[in-house]
Protein backbone atom coordinates (compact mmCIF):
# COMPACT_ATOMS: atom_id res chain seq x y z
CA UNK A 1 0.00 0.00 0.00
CA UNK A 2 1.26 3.42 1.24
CA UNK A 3 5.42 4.55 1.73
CA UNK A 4 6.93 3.64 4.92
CA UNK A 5 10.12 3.79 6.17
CA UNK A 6 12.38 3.56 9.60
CA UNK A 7 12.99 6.81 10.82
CA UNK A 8 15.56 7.36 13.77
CA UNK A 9 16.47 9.36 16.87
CA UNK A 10 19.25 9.01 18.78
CA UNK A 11 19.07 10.70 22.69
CA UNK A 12 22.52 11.58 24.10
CA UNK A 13 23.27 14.20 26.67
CA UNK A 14 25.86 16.88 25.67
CA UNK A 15 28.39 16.42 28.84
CA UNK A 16 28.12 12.50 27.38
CA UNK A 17 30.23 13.69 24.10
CA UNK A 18 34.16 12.74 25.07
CA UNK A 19 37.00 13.98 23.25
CA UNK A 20 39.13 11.03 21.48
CA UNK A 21 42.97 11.28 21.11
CA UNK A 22 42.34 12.33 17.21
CA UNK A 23 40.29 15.24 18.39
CA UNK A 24 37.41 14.35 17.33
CA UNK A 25 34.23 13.98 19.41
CA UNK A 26 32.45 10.74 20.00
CA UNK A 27 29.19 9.73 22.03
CA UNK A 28 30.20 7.80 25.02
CA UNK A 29 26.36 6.79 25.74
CA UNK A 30 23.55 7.12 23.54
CA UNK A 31 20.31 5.58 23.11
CA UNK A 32 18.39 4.81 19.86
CA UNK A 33 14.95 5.20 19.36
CA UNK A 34 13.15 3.92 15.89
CA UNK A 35 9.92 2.97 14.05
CA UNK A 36 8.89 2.04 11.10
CA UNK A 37 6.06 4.53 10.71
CA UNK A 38 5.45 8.23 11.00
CA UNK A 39 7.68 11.13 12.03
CA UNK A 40 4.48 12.15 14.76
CA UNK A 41 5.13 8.22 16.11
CA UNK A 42 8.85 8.93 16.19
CA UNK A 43 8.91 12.00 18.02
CA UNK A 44 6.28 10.48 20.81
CA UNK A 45 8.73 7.64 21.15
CA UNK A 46 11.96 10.31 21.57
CA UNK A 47 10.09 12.24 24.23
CA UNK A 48 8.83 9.06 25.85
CA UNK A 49 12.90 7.78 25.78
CA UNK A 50 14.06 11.12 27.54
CA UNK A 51 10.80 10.48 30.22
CA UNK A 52 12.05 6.75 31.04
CA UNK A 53 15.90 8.08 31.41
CA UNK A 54 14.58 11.35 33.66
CA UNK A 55 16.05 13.49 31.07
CA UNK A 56 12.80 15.07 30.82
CA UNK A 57 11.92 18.21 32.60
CA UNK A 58 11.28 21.83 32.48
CA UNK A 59 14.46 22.98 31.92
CA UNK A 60 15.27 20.03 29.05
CA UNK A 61 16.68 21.77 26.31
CA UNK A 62 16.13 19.28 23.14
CA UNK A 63 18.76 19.45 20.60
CA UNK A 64 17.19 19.00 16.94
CA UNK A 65 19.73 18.30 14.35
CA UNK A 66 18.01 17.76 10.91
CA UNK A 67 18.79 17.83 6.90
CA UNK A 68 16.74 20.59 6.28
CA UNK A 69 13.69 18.34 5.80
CA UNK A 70 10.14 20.74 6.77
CA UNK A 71 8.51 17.59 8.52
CA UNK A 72 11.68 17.72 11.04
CA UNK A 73 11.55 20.93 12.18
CA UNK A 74 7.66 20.86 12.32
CA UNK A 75 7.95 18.09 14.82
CA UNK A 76 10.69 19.86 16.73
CA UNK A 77 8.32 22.72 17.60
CA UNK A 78 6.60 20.34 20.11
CA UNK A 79 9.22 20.84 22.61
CA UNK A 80 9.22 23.85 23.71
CA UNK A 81 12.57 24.29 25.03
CA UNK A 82 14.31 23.36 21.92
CA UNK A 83 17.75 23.73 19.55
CA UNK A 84 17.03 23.32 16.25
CA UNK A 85 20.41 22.61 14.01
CA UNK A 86 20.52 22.27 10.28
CA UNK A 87 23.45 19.10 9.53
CA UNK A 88 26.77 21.32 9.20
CA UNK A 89 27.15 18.37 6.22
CA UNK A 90 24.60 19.14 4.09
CA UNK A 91 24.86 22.78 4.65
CA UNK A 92 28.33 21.89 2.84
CA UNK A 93 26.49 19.31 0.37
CA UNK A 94 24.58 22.66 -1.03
CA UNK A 95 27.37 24.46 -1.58
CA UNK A 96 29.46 21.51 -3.28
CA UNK A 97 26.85 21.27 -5.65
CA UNK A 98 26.85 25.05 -7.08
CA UNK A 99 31.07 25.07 -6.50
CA UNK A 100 31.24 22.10 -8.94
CA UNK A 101 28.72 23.53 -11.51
CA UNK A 102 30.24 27.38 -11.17
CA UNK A 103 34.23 25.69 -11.40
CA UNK A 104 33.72 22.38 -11.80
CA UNK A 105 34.30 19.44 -9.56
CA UNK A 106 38.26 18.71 -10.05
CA UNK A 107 39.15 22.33 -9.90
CA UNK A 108 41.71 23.55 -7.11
CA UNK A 109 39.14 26.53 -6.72
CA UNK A 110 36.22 24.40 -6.03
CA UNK A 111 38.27 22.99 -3.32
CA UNK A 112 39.50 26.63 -1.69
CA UNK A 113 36.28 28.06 -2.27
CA UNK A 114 34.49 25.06 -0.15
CA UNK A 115 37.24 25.44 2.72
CA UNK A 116 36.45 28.70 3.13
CA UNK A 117 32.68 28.65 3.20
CA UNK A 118 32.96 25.59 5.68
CA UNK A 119 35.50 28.07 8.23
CA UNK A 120 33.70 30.78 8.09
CA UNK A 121 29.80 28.81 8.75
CA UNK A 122 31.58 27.09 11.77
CA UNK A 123 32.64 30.67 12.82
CA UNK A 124 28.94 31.15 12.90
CA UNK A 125 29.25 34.05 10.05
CA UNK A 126 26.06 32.89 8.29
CA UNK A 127 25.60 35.63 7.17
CA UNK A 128 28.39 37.01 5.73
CA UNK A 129 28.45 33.83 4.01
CA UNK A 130 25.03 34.68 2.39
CA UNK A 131 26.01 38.04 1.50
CA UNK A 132 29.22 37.01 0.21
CA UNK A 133 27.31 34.58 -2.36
CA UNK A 134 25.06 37.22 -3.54
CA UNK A 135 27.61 38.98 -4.58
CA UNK A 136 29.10 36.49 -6.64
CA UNK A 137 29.24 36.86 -10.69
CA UNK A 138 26.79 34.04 -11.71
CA UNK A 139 24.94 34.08 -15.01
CA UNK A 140 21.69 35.13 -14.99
CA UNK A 141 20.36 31.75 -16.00
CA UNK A 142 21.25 28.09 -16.51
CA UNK A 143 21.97 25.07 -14.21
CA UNK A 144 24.94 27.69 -12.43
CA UNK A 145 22.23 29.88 -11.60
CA UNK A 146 19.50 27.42 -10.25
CA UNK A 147 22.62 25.88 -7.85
CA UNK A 148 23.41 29.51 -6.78
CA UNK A 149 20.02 30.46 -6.06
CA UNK A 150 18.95 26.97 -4.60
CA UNK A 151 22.05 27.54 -1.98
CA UNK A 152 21.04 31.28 -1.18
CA UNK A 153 17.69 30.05 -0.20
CA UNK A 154 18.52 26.98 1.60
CA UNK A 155 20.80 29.24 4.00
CA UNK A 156 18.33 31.78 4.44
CA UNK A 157 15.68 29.99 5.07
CA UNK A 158 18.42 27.91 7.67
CA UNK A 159 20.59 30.77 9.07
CA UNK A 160 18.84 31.03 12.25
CA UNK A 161 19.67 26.68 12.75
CA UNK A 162 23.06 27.40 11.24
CA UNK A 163 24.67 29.46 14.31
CA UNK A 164 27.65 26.53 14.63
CA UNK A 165 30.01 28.37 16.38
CA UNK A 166 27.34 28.82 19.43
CA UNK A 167 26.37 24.75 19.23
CA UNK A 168 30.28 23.58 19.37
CA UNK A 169 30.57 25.80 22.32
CA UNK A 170 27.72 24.59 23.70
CA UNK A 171 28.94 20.92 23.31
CA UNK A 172 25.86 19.80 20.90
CA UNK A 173 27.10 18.09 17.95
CA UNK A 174 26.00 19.82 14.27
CA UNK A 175 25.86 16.60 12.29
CA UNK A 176 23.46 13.52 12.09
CA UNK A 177 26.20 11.16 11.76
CA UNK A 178 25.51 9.27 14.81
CA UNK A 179 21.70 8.80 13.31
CA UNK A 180 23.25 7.83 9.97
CA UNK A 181 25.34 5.72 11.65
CA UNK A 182 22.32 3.85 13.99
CA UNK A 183 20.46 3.76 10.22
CA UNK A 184 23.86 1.64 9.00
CA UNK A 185 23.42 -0.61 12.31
């Protein structure tokens, strides 16, 4: 009959993130919540998770990191004490997509120009970044132009979950690799 697929949570405290001899953060204790139904199923199942650990509470602060998808951050809004973070990754997968188009995907520039929009987002200068694309020469049409304007939009409608420099200080993590990860498991 209808689509269905397994959708996935995973419920980790913050101070639970450890710092590994390569410098790179991992999740000393999480807990994975899924079903094979809808996203309202999933998100009753993630609040029910943080009721059964006692992570639940008026001061919970519930850290949302999602691809951009409109049904995620719909769901968030029923916590009211939330985070919501758009995946630093495909923040970057958007702007791969024009660089390779505008340069092409082998060029040295594509490279540099990717580098630079990735330090300066997890410096938490959205904005700048936005204003720094719109003033980029890009013809007026063609697949160059739908990539440029498709990023533009995608970071403005994000730049309010894109504040990265605040999360990593914060100690919440700004990718959904450890729900891609439970997916792979």
């Amino acid at each position: 009959g209808h689509w269905r697929e397994v959708k996935t949570v995973v419920v980790l405290r913050p101070e639970e993130r450890r710092e590994s001899t390569s410098g790179r953060r991992t999740v000393a204790k999480r807990f994975v919540v899924s079903c094979l139904g809808n996203a309202d199923a999933l998100f009753a199942r993630a609040r029910a998770k943080l009721c059964e650990l006692g992570w639940w509470g008026p001061q919970t602060v519930v850290v949302v990191v999602g691809d951009g998808a409109e049904w995620i951050w719909k769901r968030a809004q029923k916590f009211p004490n939330r985070c919501e973070i758009l995946d630093f990754w495909h923040a970057l997968e958007y702007a791969w997509d024009f660089a390779k188009q505008y340069w092409g995907a082998e060029a040295p520039a594509t490279v540099a120009w990717i580098t630079r929009i990735a330090h300066q987002l997890k410096a938490g200068q959205v904005e700048e970044v936005i204003a720094f694309l719109k003033a980029m020469p890009v013809p007026a049409t063609g697949d160059v132009s739908k990539a440029w304007k498709a990023l533009i939009d995608y970071y403005e409608t994000h730049a309010a979950r894109m504040r990265y420099d605040e999360y990593l200080r914060l100690g919440y993590g700004i990718g959904s690799g450890a729900v891609e990860s439970a997916h792979k498991r």
